[in-house]
C-alpha atoms as a PDB file:
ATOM      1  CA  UNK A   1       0.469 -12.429 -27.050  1.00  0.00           C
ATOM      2  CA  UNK A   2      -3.255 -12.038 -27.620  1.00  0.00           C
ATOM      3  CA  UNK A   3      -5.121 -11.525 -24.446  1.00  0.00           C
ATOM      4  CA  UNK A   4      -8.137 -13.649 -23.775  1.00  0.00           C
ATOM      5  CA  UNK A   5     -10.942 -13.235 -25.439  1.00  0.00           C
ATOM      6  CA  UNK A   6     -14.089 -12.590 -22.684  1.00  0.00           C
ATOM      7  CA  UNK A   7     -16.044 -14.996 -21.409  1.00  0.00           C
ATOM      8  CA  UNK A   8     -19.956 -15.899 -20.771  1.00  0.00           C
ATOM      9  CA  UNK A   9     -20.287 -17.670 -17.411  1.00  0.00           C
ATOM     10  CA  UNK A  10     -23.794 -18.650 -15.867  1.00  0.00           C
ATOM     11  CA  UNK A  11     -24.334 -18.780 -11.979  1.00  0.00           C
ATOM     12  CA  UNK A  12     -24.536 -22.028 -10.014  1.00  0.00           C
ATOM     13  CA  UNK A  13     -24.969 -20.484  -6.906  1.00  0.00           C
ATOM     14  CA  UNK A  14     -24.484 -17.740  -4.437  1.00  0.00           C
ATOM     15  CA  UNK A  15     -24.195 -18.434  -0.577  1.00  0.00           C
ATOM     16  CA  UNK A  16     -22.600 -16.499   2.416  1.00  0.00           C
ATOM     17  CA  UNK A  17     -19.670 -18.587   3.840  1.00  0.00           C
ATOM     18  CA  UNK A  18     -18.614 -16.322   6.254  1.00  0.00           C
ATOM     19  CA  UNK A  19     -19.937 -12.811   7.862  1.00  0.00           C
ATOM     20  CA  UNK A  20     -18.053 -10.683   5.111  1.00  0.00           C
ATOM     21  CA  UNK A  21     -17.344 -13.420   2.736  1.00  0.00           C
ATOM     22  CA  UNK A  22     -19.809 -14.415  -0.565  1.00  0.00           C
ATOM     23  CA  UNK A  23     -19.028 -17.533  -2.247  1.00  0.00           C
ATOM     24  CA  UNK A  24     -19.958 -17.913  -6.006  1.00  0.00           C
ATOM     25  CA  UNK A  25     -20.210 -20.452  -7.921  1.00  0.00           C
ATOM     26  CA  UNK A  26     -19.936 -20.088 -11.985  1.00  0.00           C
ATOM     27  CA  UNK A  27     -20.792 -22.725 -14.766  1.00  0.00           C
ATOM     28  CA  UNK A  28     -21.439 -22.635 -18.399  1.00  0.00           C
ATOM     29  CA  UNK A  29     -19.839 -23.897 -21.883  1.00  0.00           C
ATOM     30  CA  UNK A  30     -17.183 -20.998 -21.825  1.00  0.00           C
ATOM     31  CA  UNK A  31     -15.915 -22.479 -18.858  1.00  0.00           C
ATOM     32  CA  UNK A  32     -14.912 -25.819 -20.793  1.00  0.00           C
ATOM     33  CA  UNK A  33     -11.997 -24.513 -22.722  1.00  0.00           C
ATOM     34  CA  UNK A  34     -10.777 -22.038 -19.853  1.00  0.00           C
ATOM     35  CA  UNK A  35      -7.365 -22.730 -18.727  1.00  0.00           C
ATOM     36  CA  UNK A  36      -5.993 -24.411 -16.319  1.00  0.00           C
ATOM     37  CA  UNK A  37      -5.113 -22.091 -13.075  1.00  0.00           C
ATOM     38  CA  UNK A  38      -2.876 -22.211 -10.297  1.00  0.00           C
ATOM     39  CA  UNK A  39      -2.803 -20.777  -7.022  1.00  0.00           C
ATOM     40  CA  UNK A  40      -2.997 -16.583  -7.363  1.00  0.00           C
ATOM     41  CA  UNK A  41      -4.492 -16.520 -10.528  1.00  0.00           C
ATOM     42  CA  UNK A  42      -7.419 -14.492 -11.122  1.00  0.00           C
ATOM     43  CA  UNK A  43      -9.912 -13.200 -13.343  1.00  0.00           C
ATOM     44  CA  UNK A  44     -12.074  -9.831 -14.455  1.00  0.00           C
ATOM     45  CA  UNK A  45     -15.808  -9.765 -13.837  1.00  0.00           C
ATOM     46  CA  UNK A  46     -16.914  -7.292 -16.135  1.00  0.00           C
ATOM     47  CA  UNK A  47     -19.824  -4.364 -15.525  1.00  0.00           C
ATOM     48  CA  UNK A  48     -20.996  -1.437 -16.690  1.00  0.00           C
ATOM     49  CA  UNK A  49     -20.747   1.947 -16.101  1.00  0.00           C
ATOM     50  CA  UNK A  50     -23.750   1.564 -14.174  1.00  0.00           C
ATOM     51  CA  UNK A  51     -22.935  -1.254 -11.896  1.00  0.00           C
ATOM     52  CA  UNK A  52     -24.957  -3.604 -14.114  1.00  0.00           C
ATOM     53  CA  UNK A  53     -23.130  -7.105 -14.997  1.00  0.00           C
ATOM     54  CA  UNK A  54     -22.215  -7.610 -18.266  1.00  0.00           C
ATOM     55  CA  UNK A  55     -24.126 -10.486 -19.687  1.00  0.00           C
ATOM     56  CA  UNK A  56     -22.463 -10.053 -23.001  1.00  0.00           C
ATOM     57  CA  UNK A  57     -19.292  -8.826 -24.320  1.00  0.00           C
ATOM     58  CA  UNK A  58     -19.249  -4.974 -25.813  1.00  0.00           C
ATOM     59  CA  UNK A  59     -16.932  -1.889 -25.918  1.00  0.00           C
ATOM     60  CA  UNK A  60     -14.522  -2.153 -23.615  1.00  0.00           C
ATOM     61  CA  UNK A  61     -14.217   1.607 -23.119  1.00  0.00           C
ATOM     62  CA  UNK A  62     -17.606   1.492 -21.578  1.00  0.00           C
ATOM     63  CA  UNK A  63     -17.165  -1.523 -19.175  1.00  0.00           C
ATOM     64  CA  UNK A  64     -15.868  -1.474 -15.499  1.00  0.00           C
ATOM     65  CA  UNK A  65     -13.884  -4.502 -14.503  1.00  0.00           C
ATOM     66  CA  UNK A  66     -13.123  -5.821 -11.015  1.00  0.00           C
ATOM     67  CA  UNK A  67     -10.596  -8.374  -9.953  1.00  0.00           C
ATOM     68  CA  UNK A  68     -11.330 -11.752  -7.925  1.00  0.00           C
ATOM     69  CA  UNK A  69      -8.865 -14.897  -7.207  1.00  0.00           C
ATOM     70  CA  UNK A  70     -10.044 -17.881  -8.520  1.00  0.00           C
ATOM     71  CA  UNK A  71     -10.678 -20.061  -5.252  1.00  0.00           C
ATOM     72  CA  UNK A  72     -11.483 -23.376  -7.348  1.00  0.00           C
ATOM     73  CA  UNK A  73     -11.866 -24.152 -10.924  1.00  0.00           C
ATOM     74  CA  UNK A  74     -12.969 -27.883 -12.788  1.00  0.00           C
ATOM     75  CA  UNK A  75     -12.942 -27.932 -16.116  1.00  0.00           C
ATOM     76  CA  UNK A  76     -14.423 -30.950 -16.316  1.00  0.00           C
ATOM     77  CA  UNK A  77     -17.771 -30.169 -14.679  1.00  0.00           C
ATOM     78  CA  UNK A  78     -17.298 -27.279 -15.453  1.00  0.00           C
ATOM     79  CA  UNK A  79     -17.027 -24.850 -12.487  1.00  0.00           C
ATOM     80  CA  UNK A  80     -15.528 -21.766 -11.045  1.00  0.00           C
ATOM     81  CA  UNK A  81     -15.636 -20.498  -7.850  1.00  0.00           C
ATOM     82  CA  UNK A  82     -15.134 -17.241  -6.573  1.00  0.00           C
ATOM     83  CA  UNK A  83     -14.785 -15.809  -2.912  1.00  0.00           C
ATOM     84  CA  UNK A  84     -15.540 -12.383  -2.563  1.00  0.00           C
ATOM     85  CA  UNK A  85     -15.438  -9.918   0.175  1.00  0.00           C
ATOM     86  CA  UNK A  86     -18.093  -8.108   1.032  1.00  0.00           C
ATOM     87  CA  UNK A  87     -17.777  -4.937   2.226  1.00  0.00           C
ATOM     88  CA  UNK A  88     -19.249  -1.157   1.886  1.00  0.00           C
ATOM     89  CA  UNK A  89     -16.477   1.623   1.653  1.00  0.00           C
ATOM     90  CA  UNK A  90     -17.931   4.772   3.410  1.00  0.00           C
ATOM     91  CA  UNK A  91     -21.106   3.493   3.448  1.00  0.00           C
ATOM     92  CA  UNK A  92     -21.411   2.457  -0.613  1.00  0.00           C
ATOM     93  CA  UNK A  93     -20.955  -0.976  -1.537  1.00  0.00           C
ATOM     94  CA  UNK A  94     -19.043  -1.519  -4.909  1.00  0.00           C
ATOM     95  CA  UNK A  95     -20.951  -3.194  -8.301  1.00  0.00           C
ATOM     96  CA  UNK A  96     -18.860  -6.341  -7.239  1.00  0.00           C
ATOM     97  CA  UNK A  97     -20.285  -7.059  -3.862  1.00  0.00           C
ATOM     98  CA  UNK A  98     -23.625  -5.962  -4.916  1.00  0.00           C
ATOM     99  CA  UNK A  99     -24.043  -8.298  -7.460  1.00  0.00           C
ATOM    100  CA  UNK A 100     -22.183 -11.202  -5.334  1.00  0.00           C
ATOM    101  CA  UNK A 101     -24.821 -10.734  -2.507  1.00  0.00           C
ATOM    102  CA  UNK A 102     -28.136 -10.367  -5.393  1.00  0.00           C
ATOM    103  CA  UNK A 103     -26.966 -12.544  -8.212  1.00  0.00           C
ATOM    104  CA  UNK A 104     -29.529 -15.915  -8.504  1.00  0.00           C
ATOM    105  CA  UNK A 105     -28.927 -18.860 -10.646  1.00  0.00           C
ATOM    106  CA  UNK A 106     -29.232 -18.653 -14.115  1.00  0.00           C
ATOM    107  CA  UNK A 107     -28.212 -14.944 -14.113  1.00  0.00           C
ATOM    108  CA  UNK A 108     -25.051 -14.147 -16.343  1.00  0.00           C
ATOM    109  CA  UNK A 109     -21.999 -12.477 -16.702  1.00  0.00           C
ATOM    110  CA  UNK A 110     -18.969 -11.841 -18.383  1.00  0.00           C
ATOM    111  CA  UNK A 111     -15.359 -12.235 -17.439  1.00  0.00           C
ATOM    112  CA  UNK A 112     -11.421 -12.433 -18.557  1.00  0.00           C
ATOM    113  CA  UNK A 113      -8.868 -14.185 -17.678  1.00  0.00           C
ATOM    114  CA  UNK A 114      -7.073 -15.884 -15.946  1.00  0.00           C
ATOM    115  CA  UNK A 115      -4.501 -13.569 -15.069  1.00  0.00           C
ATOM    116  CA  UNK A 116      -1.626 -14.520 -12.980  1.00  0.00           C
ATOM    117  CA  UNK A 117       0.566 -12.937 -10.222  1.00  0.00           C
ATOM    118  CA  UNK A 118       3.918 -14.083  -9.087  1.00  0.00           C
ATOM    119  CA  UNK A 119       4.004 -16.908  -6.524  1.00  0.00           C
ATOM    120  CA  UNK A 120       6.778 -17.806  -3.874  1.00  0.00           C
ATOM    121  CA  UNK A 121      10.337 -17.689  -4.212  1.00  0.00           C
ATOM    122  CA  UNK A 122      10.705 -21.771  -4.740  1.00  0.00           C
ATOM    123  CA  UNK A 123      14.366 -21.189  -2.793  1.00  0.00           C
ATOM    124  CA  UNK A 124      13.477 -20.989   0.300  1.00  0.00           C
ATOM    125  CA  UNK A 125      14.205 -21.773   4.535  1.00  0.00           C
ATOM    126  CA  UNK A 126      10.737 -20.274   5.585  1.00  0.00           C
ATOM    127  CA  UNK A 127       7.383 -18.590   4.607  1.00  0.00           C
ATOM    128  CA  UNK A 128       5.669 -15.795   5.441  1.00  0.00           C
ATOM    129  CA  UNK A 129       2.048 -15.050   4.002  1.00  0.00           C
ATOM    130  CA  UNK A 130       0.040 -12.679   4.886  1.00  0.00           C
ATOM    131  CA  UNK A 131      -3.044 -10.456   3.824  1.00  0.00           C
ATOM    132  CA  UNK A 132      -6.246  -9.025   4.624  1.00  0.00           C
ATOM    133  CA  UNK A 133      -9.637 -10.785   3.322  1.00  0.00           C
ATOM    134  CA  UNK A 134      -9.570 -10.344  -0.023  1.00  0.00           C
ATOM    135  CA  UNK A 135      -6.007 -11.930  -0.092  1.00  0.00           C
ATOM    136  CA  UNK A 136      -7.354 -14.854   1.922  1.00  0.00           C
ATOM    137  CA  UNK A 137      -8.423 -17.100  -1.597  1.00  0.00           C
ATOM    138  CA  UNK A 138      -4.723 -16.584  -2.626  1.00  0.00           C
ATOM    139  CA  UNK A 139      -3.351 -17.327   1.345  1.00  0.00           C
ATOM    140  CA  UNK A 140      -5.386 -20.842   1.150  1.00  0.00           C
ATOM    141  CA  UNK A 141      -4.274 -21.826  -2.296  1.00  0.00           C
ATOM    142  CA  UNK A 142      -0.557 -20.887  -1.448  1.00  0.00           C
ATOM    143  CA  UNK A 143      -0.796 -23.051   1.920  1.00  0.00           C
ATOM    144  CA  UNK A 144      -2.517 -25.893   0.128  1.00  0.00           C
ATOM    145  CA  UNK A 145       0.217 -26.613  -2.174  1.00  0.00           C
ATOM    146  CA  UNK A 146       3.256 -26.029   0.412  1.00  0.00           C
ATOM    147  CA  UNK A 147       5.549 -29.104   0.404  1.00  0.00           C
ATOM    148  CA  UNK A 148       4.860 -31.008   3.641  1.00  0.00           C
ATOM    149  CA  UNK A 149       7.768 -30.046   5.686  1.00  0.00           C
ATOM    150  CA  UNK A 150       7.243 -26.430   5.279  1.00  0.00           C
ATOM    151  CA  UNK A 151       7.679 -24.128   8.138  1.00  0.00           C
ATOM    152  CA  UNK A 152       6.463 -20.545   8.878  1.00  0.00           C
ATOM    153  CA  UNK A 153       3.710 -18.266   9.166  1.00  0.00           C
ATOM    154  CA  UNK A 154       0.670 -16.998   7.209  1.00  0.00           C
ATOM    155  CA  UNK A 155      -1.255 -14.008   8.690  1.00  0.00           C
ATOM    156  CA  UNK A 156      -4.490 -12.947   8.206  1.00  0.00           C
ATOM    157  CA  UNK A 157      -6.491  -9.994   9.009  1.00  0.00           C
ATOM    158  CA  UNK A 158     -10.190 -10.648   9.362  1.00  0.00           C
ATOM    159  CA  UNK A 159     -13.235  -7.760   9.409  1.00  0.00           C
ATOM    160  CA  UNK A 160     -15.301 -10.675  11.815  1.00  0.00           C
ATOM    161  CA  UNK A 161     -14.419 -13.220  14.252  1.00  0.00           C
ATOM    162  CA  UNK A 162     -16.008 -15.443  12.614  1.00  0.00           C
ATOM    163  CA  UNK A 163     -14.233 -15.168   9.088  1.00  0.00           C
ATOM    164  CA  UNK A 164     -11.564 -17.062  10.395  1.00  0.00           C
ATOM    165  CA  UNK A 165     -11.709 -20.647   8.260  1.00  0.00           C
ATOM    166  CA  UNK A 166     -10.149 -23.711   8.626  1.00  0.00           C
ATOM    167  CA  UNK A 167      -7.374 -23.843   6.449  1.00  0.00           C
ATOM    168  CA  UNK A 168      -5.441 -26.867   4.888  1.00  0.00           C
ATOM    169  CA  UNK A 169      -1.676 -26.352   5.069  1.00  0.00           C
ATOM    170  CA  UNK A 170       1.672 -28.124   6.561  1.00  0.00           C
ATOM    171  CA  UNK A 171       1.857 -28.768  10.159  1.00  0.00           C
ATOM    172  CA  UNK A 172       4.789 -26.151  10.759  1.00  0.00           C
ATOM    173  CA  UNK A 173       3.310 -23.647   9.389  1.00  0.00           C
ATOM    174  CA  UNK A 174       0.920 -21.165  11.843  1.00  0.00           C
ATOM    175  CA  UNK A 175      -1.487 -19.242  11.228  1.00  0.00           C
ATOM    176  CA  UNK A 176      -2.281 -15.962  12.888  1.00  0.00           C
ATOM    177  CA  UNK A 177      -5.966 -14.466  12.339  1.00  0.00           C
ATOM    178  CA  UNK A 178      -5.583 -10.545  13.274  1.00  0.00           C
ATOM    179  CA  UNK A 179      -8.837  -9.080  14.171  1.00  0.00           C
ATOM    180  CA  UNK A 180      -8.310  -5.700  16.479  1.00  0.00           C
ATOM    181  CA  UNK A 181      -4.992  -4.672  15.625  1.00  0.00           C
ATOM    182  CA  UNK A 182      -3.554  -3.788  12.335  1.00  0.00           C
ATOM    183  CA  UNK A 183      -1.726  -5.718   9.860  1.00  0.00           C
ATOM    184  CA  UNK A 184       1.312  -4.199   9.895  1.00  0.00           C
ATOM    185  CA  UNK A 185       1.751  -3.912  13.446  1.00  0.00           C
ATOM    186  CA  UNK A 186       1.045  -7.595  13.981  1.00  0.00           C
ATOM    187  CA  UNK A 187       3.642  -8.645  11.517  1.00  0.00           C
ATOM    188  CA  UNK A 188       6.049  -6.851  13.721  1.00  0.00           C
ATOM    189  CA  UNK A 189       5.412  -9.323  16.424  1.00  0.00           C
ATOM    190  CA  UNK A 190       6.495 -12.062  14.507  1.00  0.00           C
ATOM    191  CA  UNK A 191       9.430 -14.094  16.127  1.00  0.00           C
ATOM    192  CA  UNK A 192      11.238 -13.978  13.191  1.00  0.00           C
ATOM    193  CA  UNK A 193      13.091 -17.133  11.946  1.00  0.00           C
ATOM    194  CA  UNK A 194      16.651 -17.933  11.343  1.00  0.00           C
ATOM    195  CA  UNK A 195      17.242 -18.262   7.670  1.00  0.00           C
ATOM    196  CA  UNK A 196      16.360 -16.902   3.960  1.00  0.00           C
ATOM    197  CA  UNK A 197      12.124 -17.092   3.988  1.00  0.00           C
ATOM    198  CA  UNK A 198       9.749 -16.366   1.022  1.00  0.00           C
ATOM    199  CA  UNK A 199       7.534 -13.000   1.668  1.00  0.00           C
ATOM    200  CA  UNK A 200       4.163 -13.063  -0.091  1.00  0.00           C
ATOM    201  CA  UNK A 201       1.924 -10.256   0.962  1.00  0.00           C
ATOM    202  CA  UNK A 202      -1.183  -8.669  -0.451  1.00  0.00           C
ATOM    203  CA  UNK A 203      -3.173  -6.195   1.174  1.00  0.00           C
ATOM    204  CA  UNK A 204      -5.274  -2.594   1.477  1.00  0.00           C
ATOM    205  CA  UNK A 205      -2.763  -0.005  -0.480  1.00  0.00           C
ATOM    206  CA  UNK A 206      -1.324   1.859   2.904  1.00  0.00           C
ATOM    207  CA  UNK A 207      -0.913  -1.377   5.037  1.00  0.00           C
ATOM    208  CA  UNK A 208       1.230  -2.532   2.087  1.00  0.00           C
ATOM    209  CA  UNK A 209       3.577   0.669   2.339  1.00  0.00           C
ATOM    210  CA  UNK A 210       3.781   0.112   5.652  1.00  0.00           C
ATOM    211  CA  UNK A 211       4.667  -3.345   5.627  1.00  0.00           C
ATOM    212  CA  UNK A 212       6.960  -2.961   2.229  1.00  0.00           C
ATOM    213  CA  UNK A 213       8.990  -0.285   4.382  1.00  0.00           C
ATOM    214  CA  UNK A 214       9.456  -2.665   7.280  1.00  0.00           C
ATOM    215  CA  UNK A 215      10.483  -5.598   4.885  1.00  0.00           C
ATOM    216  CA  UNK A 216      12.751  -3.567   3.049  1.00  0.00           C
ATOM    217  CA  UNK A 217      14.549  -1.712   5.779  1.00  0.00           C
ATOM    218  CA  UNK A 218      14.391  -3.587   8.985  1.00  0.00           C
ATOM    219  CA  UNK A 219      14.548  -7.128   7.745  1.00  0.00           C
ATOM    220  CA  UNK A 220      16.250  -6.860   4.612  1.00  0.00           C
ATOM    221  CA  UNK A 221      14.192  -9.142   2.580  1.00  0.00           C
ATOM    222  CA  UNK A 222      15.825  -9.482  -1.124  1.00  0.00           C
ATOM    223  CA  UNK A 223      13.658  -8.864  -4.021  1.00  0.00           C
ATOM    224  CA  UNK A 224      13.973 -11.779  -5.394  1.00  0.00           C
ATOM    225  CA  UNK A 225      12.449 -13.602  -2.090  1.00  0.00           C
ATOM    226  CA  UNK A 226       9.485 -10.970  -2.254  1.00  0.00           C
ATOM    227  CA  UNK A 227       5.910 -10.801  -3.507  1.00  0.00           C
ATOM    228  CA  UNK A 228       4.039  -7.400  -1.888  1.00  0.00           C
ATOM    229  CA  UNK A 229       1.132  -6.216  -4.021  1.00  0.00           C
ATOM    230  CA  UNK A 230      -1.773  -3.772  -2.534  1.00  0.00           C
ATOM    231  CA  UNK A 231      -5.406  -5.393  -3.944  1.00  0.00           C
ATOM    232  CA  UNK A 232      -7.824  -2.322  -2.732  1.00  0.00           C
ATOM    233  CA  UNK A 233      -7.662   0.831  -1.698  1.00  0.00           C
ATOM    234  CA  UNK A 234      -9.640   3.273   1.136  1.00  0.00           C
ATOM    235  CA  UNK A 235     -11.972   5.607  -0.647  1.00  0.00           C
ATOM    236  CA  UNK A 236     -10.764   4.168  -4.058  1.00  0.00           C
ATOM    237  CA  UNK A 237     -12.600   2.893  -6.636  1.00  0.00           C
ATOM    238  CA  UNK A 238     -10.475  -0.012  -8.221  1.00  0.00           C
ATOM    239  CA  UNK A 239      -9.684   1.978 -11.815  1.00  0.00           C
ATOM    240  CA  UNK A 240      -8.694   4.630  -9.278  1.00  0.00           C
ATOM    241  CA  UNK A 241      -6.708   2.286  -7.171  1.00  0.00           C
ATOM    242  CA  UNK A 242      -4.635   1.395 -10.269  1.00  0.00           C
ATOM    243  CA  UNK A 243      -3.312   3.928 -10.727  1.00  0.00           C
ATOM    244  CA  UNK A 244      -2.163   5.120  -7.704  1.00  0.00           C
ATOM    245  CA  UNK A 245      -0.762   1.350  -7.568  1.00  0.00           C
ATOM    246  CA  UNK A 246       1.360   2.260 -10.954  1.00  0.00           C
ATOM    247  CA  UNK A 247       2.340   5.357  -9.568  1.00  0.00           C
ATOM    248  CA  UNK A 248       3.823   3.851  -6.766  1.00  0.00           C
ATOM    249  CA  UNK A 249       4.706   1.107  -7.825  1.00  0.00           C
ATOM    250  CA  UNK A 250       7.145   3.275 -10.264  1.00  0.00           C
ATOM    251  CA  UNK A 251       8.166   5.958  -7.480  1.00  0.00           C
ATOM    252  CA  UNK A 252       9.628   2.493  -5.122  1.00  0.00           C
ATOM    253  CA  UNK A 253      11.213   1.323  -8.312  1.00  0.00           C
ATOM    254  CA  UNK A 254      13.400   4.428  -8.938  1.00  0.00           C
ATOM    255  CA  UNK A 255      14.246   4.613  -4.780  1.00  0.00           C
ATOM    256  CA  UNK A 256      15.821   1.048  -5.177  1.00  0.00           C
ATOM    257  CA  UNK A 257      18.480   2.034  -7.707  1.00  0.00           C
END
């Protein structure tokens, strides 16, 4: 299968929804013949080896690409819209957040996509989501299309009080915003309910160890009824994060059989 060909798409607008969270908005012709996404999917901003966006496509060996769900997208207007965390790792913000926090309307860049990562087990007695803020788009989608009479939990770890959002969801399912203690340990404190649940869990790489150890060996979850996947890494850069993720990913692979 061909992968999709890069895109040109021109800002809307650029606001701060939350204390660590930029919302962008993204228009343009490109956008008109993008396709349809659902909830996880995602796409590639594209910069360069400067930290410059990409306004046009060029050699791919020279461009640095980072990684966003797509909170919204309308074909029809057309519009995307993109949530992204803002945050400085020791003390150096990333090309990503820089741009998210400068960009004006009008200003252009380039992107791929969508890609897609796998959703809930649809078999299922329970849920359990849960995440830190750059999981949160993919959290909200997930909730948003829950049948009705859904039960569970979807937890949240939040850099600010004040990132917690309302969230649209079904009434038996609760939502737990974590703030001082860790994300693993507060998953631990779960009352855990009777029955087979779905796991979907994205998170900073060592919180998702942590929490893939605890899944695995204490409750038993079956692979099948688990999606864990680490979106960032401490003191990584994201090409650097990859592959540690691939090496890791492989290393858990071979301690399953």
């Amino acid at each position: 299968m061909a992968k999709p060909q890069p895109r040109q798409a021109v800002v809307t607008q650029s606001v701060r929804i939350t204390p660590t969270m930029q919302r962008v908005f993204l228009g343009g012709e490109d956008l008109r013949t993008f396709p349809a996404v659902a909830a996880g999917a995602y796409v590639k901003l594209m910069f360069d080896k400067n930290g410059n966006p990409l306004n046009k496509p060029t050699d791919m060996d020279q461009v640095a690409m980072r990684t966003y769900t797509v909170a919204h997208f309308d074909a029809d207007k057309p519009e995307m819209v993109l949530d992204m965390v803002i945050h400085a790792d020791n003390g150096k913000t990333g090309p990503a957040s820089a741009w998210a926090t400068s960009t004006k309307p009008g200003d252009v860049i380039t992107l791929a996509g969508p890609g897609s990562s796998k959703g809930l087990n649809e078999h299922y007695d329970w849920v359990l989501l849960a995440g830190d803020m750059t999981a949160l788009p993919s959290i909200r989608n997930h909730l948003a299309t829950l049948p009705s009479h859904t039960k569970g939990y979807a937890v949240i770890k939040i850099q600010d009080e004040q990132d917690a959002v309302e969230l649209e969801k079904p009434e038996g399912v609760k939502v737990e915003w974590v703030y001082e203690q860790s994300l693993p340990h507060s998953l631990t404190q779960l009352d855990w309910l009777e029955g087979n649940p779905s796991v979907w869990v994205a998170c900073e790489f060592s919180d998702m160890r942590a929490i893939r150890t605890w899944l695995r060996d204490e409750k038993t979850v079956a692979h099948d009824s688990l999606y864990i996947s680490s979106y960032w890494k401490k003191g990584r850069s994201e090409d650097q994060h990859k592959i540690e993720k691939r090496q890791d990913s492989e290393a858990f692979a071979k301690s399953l059989v």
